[in-house]
PDB file of N, CA and C in Angstrom:
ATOM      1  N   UNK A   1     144.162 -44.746  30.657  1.00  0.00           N
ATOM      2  CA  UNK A   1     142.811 -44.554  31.132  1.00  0.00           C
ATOM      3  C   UNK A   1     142.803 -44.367  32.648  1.00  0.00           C
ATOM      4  N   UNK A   2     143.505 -45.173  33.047  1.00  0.00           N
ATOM      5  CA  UNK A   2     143.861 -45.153  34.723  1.00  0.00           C
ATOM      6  C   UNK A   2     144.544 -43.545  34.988  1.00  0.00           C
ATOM      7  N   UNK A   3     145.110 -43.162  34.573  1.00  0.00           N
ATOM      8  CA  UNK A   3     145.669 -41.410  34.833  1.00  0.00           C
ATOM      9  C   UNK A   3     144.868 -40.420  34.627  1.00  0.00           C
ATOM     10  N   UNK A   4     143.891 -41.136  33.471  1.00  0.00           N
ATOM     11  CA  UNK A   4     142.731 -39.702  33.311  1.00  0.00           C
ATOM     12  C   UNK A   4     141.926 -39.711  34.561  1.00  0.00           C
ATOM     13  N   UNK A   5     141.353 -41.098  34.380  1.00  0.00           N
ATOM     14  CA  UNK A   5     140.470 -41.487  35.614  1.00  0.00           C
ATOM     15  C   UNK A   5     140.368 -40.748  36.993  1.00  0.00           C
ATOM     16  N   UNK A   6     141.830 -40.750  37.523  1.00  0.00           N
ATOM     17  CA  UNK A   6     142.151 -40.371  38.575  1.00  0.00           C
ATOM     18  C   UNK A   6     142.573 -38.771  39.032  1.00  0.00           C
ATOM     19  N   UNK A   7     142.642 -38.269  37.905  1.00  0.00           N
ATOM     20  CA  UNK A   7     143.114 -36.671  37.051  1.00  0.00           C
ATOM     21  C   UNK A   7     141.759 -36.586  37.652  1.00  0.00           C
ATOM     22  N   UNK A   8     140.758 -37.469  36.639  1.00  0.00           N
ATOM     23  CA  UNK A   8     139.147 -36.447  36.416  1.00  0.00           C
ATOM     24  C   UNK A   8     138.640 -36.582  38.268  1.00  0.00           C
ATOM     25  N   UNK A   9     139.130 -37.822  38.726  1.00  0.00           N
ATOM     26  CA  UNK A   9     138.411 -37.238  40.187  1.00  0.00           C
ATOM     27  C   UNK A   9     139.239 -36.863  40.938  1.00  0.00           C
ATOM     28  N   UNK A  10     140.471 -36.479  40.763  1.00  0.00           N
ATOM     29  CA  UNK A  10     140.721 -35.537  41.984  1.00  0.00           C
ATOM     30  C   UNK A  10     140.326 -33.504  41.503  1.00  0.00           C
ATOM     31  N   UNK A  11     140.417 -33.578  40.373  1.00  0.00           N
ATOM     32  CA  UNK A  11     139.532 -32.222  39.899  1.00  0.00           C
ATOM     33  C   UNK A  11     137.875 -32.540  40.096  1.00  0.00           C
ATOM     34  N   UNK A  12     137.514 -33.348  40.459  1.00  0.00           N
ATOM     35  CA  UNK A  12     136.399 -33.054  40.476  1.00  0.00           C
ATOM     36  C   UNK A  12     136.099 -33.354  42.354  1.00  0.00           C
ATOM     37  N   UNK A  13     136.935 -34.100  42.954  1.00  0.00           N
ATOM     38  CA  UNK A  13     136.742 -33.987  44.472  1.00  0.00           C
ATOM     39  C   UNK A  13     137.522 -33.016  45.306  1.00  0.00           C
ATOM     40  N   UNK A  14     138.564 -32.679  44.901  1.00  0.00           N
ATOM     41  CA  UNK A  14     139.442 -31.623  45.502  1.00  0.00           C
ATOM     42  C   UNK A  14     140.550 -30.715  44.878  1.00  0.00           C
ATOM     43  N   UNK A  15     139.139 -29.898  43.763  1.00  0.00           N
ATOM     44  CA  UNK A  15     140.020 -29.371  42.847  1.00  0.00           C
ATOM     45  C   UNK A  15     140.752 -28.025  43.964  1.00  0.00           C
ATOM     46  N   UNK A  16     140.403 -27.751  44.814  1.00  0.00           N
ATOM     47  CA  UNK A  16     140.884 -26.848  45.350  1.00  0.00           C
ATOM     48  C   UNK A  16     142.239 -26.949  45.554  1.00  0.00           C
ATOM     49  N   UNK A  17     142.439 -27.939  46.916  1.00  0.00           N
ATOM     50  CA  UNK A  17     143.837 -28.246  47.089  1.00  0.00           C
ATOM     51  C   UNK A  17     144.617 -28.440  45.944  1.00  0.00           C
ATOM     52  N   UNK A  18     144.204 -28.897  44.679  1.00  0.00           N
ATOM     53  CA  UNK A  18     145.131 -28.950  43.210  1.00  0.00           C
ATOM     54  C   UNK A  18     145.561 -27.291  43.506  1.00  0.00           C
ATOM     55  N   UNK A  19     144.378 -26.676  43.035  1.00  0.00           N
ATOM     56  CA  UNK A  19     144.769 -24.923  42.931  1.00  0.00           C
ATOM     57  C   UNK A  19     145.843 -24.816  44.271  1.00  0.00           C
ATOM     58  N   UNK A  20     146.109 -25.028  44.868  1.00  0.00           N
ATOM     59  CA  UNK A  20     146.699 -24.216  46.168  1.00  0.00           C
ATOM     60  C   UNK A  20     147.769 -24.758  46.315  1.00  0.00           C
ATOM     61  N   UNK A  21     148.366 -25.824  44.978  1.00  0.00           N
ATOM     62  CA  UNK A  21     149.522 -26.580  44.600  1.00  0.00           C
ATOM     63  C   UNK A  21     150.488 -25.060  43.821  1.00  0.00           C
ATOM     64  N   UNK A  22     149.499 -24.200  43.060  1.00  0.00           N
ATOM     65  CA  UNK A  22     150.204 -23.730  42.191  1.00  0.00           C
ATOM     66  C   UNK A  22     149.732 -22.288  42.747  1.00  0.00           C
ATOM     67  N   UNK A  23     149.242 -21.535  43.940  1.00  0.00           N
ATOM     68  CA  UNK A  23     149.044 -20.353  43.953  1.00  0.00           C
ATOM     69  C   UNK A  23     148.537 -20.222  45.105  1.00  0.00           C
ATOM     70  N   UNK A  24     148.701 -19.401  45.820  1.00  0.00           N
ATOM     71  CA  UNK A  24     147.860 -18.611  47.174  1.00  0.00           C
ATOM     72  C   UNK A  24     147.240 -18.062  47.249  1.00  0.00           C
ATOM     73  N   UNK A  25     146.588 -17.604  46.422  1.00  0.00           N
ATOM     74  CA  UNK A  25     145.163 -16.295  46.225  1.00  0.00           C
ATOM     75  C   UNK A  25     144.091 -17.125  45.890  1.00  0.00           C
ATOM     76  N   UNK A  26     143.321 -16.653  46.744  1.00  0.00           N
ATOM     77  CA  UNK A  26     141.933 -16.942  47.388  1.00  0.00           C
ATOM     78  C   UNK A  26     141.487 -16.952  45.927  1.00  0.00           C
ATOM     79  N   UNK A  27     141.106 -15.950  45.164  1.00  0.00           N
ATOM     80  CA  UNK A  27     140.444 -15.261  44.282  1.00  0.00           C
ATOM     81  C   UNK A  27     140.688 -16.387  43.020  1.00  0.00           C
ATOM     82  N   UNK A  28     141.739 -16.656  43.129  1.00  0.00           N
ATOM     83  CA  UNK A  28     142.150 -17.352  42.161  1.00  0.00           C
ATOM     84  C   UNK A  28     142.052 -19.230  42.539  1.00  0.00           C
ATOM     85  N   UNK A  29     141.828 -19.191  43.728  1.00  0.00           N
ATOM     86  CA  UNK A  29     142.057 -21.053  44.065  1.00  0.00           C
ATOM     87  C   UNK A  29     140.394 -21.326  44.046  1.00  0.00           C
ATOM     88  N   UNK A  30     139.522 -20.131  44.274  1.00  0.00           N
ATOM     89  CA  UNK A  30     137.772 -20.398  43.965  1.00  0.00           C
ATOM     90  C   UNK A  30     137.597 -20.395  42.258  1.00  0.00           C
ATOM     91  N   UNK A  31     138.749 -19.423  41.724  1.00  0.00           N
ATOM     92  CA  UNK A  31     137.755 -19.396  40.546  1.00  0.00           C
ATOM     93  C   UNK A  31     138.458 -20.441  39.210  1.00  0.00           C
ATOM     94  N   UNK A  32     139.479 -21.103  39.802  1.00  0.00           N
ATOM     95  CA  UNK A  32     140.159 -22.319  39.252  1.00  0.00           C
ATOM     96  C   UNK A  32     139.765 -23.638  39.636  1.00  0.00           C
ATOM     97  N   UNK A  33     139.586 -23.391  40.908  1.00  0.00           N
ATOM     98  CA  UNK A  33     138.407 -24.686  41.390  1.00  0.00           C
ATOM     99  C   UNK A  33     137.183 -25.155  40.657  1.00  0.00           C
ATOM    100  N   UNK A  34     136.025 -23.915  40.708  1.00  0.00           N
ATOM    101  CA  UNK A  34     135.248 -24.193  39.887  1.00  0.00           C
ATOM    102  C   UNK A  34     135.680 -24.553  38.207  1.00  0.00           C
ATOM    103  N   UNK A  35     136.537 -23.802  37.471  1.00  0.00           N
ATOM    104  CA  UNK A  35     137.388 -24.106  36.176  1.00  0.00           C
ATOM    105  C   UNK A  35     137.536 -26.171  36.445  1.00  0.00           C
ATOM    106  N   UNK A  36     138.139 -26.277  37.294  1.00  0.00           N
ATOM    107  CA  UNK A  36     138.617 -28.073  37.163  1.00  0.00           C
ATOM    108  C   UNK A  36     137.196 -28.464  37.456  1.00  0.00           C
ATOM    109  N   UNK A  37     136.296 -28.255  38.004  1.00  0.00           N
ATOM    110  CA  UNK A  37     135.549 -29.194  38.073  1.00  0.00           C
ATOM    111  C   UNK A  37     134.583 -29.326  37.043  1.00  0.00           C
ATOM    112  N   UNK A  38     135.075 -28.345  36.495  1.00  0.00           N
ATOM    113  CA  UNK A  38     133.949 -28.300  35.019  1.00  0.00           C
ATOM    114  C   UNK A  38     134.542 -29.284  34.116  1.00  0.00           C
ATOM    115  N   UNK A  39     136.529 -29.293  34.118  1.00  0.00           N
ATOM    116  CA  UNK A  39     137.038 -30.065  33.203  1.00  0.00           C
ATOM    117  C   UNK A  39     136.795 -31.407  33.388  1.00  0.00           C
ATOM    118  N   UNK A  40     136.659 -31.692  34.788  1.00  0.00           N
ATOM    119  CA  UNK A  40     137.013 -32.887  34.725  1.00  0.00           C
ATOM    120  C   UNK A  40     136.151 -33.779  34.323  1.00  0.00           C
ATOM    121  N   UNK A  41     135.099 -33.816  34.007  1.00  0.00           N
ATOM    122  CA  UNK A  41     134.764 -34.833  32.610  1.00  0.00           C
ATOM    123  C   UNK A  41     135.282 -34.193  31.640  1.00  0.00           C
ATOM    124  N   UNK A  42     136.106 -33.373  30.855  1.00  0.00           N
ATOM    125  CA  UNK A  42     136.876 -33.571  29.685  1.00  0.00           C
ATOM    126  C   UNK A  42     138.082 -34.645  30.058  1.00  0.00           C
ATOM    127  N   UNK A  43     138.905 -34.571  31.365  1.00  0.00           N
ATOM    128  CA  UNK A  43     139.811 -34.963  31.723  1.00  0.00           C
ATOM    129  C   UNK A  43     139.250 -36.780  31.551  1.00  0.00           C
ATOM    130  N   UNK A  44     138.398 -36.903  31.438  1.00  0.00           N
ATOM    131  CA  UNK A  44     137.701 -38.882  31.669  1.00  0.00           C
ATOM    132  C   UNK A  44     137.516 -38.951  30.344  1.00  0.00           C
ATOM    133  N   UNK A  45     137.584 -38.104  29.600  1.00  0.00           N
ATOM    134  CA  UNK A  45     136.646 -37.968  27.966  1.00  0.00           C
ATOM    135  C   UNK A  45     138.063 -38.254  27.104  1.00  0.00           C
ATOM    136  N   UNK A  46     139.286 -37.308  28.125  1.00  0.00           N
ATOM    137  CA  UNK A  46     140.603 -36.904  26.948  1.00  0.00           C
ATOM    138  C   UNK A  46     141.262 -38.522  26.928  1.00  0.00           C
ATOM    139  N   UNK A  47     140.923 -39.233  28.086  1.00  0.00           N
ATOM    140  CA  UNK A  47     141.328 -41.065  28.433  1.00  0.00           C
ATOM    141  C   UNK A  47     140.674 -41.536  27.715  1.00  0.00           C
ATOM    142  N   UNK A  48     139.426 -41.746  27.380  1.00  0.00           N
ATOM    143  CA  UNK A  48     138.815 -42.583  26.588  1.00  0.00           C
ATOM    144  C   UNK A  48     139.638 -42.158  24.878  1.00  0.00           C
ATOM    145  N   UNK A  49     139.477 -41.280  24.327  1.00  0.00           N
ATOM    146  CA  UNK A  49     139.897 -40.369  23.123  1.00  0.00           C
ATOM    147  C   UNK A  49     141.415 -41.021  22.874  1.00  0.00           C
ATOM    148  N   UNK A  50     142.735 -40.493  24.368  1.00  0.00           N
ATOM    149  CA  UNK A  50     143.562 -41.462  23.576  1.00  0.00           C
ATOM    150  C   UNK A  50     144.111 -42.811  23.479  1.00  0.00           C
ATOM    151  N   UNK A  51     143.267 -43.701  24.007  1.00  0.00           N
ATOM    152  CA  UNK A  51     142.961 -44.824  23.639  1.00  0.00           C
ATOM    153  C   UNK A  51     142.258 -45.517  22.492  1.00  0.00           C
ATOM    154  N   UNK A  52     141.498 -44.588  21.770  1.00  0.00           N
ATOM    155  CA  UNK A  52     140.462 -44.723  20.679  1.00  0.00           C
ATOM    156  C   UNK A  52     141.955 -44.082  19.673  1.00  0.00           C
ATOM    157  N   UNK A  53     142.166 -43.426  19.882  1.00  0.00           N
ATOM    158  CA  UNK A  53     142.987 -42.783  18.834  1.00  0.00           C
ATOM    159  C   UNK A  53     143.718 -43.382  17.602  1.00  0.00           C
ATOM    160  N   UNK A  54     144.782 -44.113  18.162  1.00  0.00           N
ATOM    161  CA  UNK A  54     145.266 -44.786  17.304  1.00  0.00           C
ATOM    162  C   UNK A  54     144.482 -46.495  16.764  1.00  0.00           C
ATOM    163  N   UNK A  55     143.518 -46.179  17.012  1.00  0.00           N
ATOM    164  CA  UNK A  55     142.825 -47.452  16.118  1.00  0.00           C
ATOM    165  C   UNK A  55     142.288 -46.841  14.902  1.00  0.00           C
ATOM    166  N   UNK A  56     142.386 -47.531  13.641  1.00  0.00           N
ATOM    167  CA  UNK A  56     142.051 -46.767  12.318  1.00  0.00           C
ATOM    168  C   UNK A  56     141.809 -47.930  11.367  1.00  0.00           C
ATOM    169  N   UNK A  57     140.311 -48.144  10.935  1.00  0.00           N
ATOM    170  CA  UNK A  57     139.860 -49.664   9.889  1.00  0.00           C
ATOM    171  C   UNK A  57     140.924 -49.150   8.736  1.00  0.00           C
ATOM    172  N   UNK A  58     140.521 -50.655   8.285  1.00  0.00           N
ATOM    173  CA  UNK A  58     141.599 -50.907   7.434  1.00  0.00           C
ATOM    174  C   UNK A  58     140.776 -50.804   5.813  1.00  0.00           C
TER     175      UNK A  58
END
């Protein structure tokens, strides 16, 4: 939960610099930026999920 957590806010506070980890084009570090910050509540959602996961009633 602690890795999503921290996943979901650095895509959501500086998804840019993430992008500019993996590429140099402008074109592409705006339009991947906006892309993470959309994920990153999936990224807080995918922590909760696999923690829930393996619990199953009996």
């Amino acid at each position: 939960m602690l890795i999503s957590t921290v996943w979901a806010l650095l895509s959501l506070c500086i998804p840019e610099l993430m992008m500019k980890i993996l590429t140099s084009d402008a074109e592409l570090i705006t339009l991947g930026a906006s892309y993470l910050r959309i994920l990153s509540v999936a990224y807080f959602c995918w922590g909760i999920i696999e923690i829930l996961l393996p619990v199953h009633p009996e």
